[in-house]
C-alpha atoms as a PDB file:
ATOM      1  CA  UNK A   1     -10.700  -3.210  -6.784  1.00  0.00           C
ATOM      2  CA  UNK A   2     -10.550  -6.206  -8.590  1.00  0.00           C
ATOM      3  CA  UNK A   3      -7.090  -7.616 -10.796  1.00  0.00           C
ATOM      4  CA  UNK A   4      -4.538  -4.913 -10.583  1.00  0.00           C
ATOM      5  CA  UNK A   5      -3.185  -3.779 -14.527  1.00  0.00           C
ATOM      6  CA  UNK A   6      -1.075  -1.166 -14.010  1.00  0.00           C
ATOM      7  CA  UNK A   7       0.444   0.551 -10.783  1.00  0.00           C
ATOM      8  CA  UNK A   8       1.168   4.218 -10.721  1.00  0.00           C
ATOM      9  CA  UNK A   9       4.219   4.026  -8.027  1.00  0.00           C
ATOM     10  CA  UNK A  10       6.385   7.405  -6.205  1.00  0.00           C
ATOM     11  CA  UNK A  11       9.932   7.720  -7.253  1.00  0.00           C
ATOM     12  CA  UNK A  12      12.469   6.868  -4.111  1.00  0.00           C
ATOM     13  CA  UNK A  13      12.704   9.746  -2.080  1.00  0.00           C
ATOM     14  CA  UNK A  14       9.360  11.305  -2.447  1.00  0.00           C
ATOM     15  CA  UNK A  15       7.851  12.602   0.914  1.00  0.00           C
ATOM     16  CA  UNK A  16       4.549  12.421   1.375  1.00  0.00           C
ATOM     17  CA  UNK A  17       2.241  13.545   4.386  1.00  0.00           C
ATOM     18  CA  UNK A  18      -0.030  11.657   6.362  1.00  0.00           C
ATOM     19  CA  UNK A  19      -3.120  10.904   4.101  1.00  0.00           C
ATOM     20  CA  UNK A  20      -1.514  11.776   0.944  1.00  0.00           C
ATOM     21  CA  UNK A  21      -2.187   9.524  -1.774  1.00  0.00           C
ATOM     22  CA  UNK A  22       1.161   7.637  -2.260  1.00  0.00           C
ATOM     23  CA  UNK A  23       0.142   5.687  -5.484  1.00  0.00           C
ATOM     24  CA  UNK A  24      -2.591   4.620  -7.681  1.00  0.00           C
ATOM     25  CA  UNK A  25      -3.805   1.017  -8.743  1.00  0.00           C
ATOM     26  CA  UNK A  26      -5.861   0.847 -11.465  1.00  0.00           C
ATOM     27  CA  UNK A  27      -8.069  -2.451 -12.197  1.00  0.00           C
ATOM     28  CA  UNK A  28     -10.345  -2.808 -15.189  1.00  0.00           C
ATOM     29  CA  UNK A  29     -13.043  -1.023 -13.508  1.00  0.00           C
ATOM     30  CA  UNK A  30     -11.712   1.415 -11.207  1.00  0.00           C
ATOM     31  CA  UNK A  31      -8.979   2.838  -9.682  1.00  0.00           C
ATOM     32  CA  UNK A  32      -7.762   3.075  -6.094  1.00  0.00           C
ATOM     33  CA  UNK A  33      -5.433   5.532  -4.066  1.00  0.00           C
ATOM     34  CA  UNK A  34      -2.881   4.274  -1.312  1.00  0.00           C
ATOM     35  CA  UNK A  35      -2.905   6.842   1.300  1.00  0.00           C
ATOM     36  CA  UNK A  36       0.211   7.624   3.303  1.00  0.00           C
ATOM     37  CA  UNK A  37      -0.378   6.384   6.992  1.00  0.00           C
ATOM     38  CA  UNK A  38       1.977   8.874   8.511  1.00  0.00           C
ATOM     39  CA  UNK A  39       4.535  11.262   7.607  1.00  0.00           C
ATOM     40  CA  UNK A  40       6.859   9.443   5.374  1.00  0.00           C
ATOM     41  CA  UNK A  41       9.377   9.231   2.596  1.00  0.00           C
ATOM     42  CA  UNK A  42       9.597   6.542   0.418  1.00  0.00           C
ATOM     43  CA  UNK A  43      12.522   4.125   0.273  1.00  0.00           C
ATOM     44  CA  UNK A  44      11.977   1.548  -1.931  1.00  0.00           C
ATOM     45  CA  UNK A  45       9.780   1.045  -4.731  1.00  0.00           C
ATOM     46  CA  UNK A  46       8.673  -2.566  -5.897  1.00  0.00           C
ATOM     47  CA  UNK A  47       9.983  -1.728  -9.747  1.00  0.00           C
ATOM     48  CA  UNK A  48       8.889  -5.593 -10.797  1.00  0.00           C
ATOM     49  CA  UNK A  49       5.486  -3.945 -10.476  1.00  0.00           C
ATOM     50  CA  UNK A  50       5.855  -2.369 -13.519  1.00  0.00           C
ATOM     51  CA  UNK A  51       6.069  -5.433 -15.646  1.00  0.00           C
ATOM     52  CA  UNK A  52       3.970  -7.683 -13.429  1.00  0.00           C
ATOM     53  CA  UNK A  53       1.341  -5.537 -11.644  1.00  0.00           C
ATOM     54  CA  UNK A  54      -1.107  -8.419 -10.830  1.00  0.00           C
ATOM     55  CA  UNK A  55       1.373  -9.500  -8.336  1.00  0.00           C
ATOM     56  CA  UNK A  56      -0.570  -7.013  -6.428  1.00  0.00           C
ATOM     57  CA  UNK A  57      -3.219  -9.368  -6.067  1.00  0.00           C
ATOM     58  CA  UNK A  58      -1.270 -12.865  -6.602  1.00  0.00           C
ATOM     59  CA  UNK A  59       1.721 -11.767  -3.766  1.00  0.00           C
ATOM     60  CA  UNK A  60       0.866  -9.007  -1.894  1.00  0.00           C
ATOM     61  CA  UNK A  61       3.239  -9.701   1.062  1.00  0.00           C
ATOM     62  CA  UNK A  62       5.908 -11.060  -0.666  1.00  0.00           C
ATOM     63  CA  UNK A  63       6.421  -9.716  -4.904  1.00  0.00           C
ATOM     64  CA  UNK A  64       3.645  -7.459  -4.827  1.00  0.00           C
ATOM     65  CA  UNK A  65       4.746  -4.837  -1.915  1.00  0.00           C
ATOM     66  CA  UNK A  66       3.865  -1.782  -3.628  1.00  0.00           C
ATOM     67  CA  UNK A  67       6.712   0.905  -1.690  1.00  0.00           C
ATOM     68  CA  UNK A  68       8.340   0.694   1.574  1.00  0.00           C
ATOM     69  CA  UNK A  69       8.605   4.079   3.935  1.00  0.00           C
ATOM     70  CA  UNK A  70      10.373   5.484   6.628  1.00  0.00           C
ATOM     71  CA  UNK A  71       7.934   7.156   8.573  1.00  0.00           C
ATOM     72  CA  UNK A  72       8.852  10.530   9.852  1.00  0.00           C
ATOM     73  CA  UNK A  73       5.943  11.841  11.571  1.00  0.00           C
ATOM     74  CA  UNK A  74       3.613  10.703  14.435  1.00  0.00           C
ATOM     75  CA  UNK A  75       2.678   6.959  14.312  1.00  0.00           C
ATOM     76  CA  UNK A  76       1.037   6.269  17.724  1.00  0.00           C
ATOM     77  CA  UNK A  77      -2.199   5.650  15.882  1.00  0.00           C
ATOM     78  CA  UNK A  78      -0.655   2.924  13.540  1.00  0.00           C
ATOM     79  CA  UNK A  79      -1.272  -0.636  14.426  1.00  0.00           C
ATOM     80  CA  UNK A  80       0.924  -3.343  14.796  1.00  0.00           C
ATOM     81  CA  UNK A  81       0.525  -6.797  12.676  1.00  0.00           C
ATOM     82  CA  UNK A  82      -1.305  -8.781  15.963  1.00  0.00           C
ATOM     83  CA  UNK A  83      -3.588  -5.378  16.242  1.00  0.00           C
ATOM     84  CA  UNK A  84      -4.551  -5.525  12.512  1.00  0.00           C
ATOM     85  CA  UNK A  85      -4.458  -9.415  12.094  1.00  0.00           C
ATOM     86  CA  UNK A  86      -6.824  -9.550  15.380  1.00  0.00           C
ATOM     87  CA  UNK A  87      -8.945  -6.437  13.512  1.00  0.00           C
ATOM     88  CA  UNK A  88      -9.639  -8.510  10.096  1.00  0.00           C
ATOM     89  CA  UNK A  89     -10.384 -11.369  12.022  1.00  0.00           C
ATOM     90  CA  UNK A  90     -13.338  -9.395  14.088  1.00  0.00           C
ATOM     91  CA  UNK A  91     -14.660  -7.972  10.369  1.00  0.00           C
ATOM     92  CA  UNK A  92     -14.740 -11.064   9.139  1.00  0.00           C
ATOM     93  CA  UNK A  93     -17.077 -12.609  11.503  1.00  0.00           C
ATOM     94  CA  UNK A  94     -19.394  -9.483  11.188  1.00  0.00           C
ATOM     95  CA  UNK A  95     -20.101 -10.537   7.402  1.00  0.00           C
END
Protein backbone atom coordinates (compact mmCIF):
# COMPACT_ATOMS: atom_id res chain seq x y z
CA UNK A 1 0.00 0.00 0.00
CA UNK A 2 2.74 2.14 0.41
CA UNK A 3 2.88 5.51 3.15
CA UNK A 4 -0.51 5.76 4.67
CA UNK A 5 -2.12 9.74 4.17
CA UNK A 6 -5.27 9.58 5.43
CA UNK A 7 -7.32 6.81 7.38
CA UNK A 8 -11.01 6.49 6.94
CA UNK A 9 -11.78 4.96 10.64
CA UNK A 10 -15.64 3.49 12.17
CA UNK A 11 -17.13 5.57 14.86
CA UNK A 12 -17.09 3.55 18.46
CA UNK A 13 -19.84 1.33 18.50
CA UNK A 14 -20.22 0.40 14.93
CA UNK A 15 -20.87 -3.41 14.37
CA UNK A 16 -19.60 -4.88 11.65
CA UNK A 17 -19.83 -8.59 10.30
CA UNK A 18 -17.25 -10.92 9.54
CA UNK A 19 -15.57 -9.68 6.24
CA UNK A 20 -17.00 -6.33 6.31
CA UNK A 21 -14.71 -3.69 5.45
CA UNK A 22 -14.05 -1.91 8.82
CA UNK A 23 -11.94 1.05 7.39
CA UNK A 24 -10.09 2.38 4.53
CA UNK A 25 -6.31 3.47 4.17
CA UNK A 26 -5.53 5.39 1.45
CA UNK A 27 -1.71 5.82 0.23
CA UNK A 28 -0.69 7.94 -2.72
CA UNK A 29 -1.44 5.26 -5.07
CA UNK A 30 -4.13 3.20 -3.83
CA UNK A 31 -6.34 2.46 -1.30
CA UNK A 32 -6.89 -0.55 0.95
CA UNK A 33 -9.93 -2.04 2.98
CA UNK A 34 -9.52 -3.64 6.58
CA UNK A 35 -11.87 -6.44 6.68
CA UNK A 36 -13.59 -7.43 9.91
CA UNK A 37 -12.15 -10.91 11.04
CA UNK A 38 -15.24 -11.92 12.90
CA UNK A 39 -18.36 -10.57 14.14
CA UNK A 40 -17.46 -7.49 15.98
CA UNK A 41 -18.15 -4.05 17.32
CA UNK A 42 -15.73 -1.58 17.57
CA UNK A 43 -14.42 -0.18 20.85
CA UNK A 44 -11.86 2.06 20.39
CA UNK A 45 -10.72 4.05 17.62
CA UNK A 46 -6.98 5.28 17.32
CA UNK A 47 -8.29 9.19 16.90
CA UNK A 48 -4.30 10.35 16.73
CA UNK A 49 -4.73 8.74 13.32
CA UNK A 50 -6.41 11.50 12.12
CA UNK A 51 -3.64 13.97 12.50
CA UNK A 52 -0.77 11.52 12.08
CA UNK A 53 -1.89 8.72 9.72
CA UNK A 54 1.66 7.56 8.69
CA UNK A 55 1.92 6.16 12.09
CA UNK A 56 0.26 3.42 10.27
CA UNK A 57 3.36 2.55 8.75
CA UNK A 58 6.01 4.14 11.36
CA UNK A 59 4.05 2.29 14.66
CA UNK A 60 1.77 -0.11 13.72
CA UNK A 61 1.71 -2.03 17.06
CA UNK A 62 2.07 0.63 19.24
CA UNK A 63 0.54 4.59 17.82
CA UNK A 64 -0.68 3.32 14.70
CA UNK A 65 -3.45 0.59 15.90
CA UNK A 66 -6.08 1.51 13.60
CA UNK A 67 -9.51 0.24 15.99
CA UNK A 68 -9.77 -2.28 18.63
CA UNK A 69 -13.00 -4.86 18.65
CA UNK A 70 -14.85 -7.01 20.73
CA UNK A 71 -15.58 -9.84 18.73
CA UNK A 72 -19.04 -11.20 18.97
CA UNK A 73 -19.28 -13.92 16.59
CA UNK A 74 -17.37 -17.20 15.85
CA UNK A 75 -13.53 -16.88 16.11
CA UNK A 76 -12.26 -20.51 16.04
CA UNK A 77 -10.65 -19.73 12.72
CA UNK A 78 -8.64 -16.67 14.10
CA UNK A 79 -5.06 -17.23 14.94
CA UNK A 80 -3.22 -16.51 17.83
CA UNK A 81 0.13 -14.18 17.79
CA UNK A 82 2.68 -17.58 17.90
CA UNK A 83 0.22 -19.03 14.94
CA UNK A 84 0.60 -15.82 12.84
CA UNK A 85 4.23 -14.88 13.95
CA UNK A 86 5.21 -18.70 13.03
CA UNK A 87 2.93 -18.04 9.56
CA UNK A 88 5.04 -14.78 8.39
CA UNK A 89 8.02 -16.44 9.25
CA UNK A 90 7.18 -19.59 6.75
CA UNK A 91 6.19 -16.71 3.86
CA UNK A 92 9.11 -15.17 4.29
CA UNK A 93 11.39 -17.93 3.50
CA UNK A 94 9.20 -18.79 0.39
CA UNK A 95 10.34 -15.33 -1.23
Amino acid sequence: LGEVVYCDLPDEGATFKASETICTLESVKAVGEVYAPADCEVVAVNEKLGDEPALVNNSPETDGWLVKIKLSGDASGLMDRAEYDKLVEAESKED
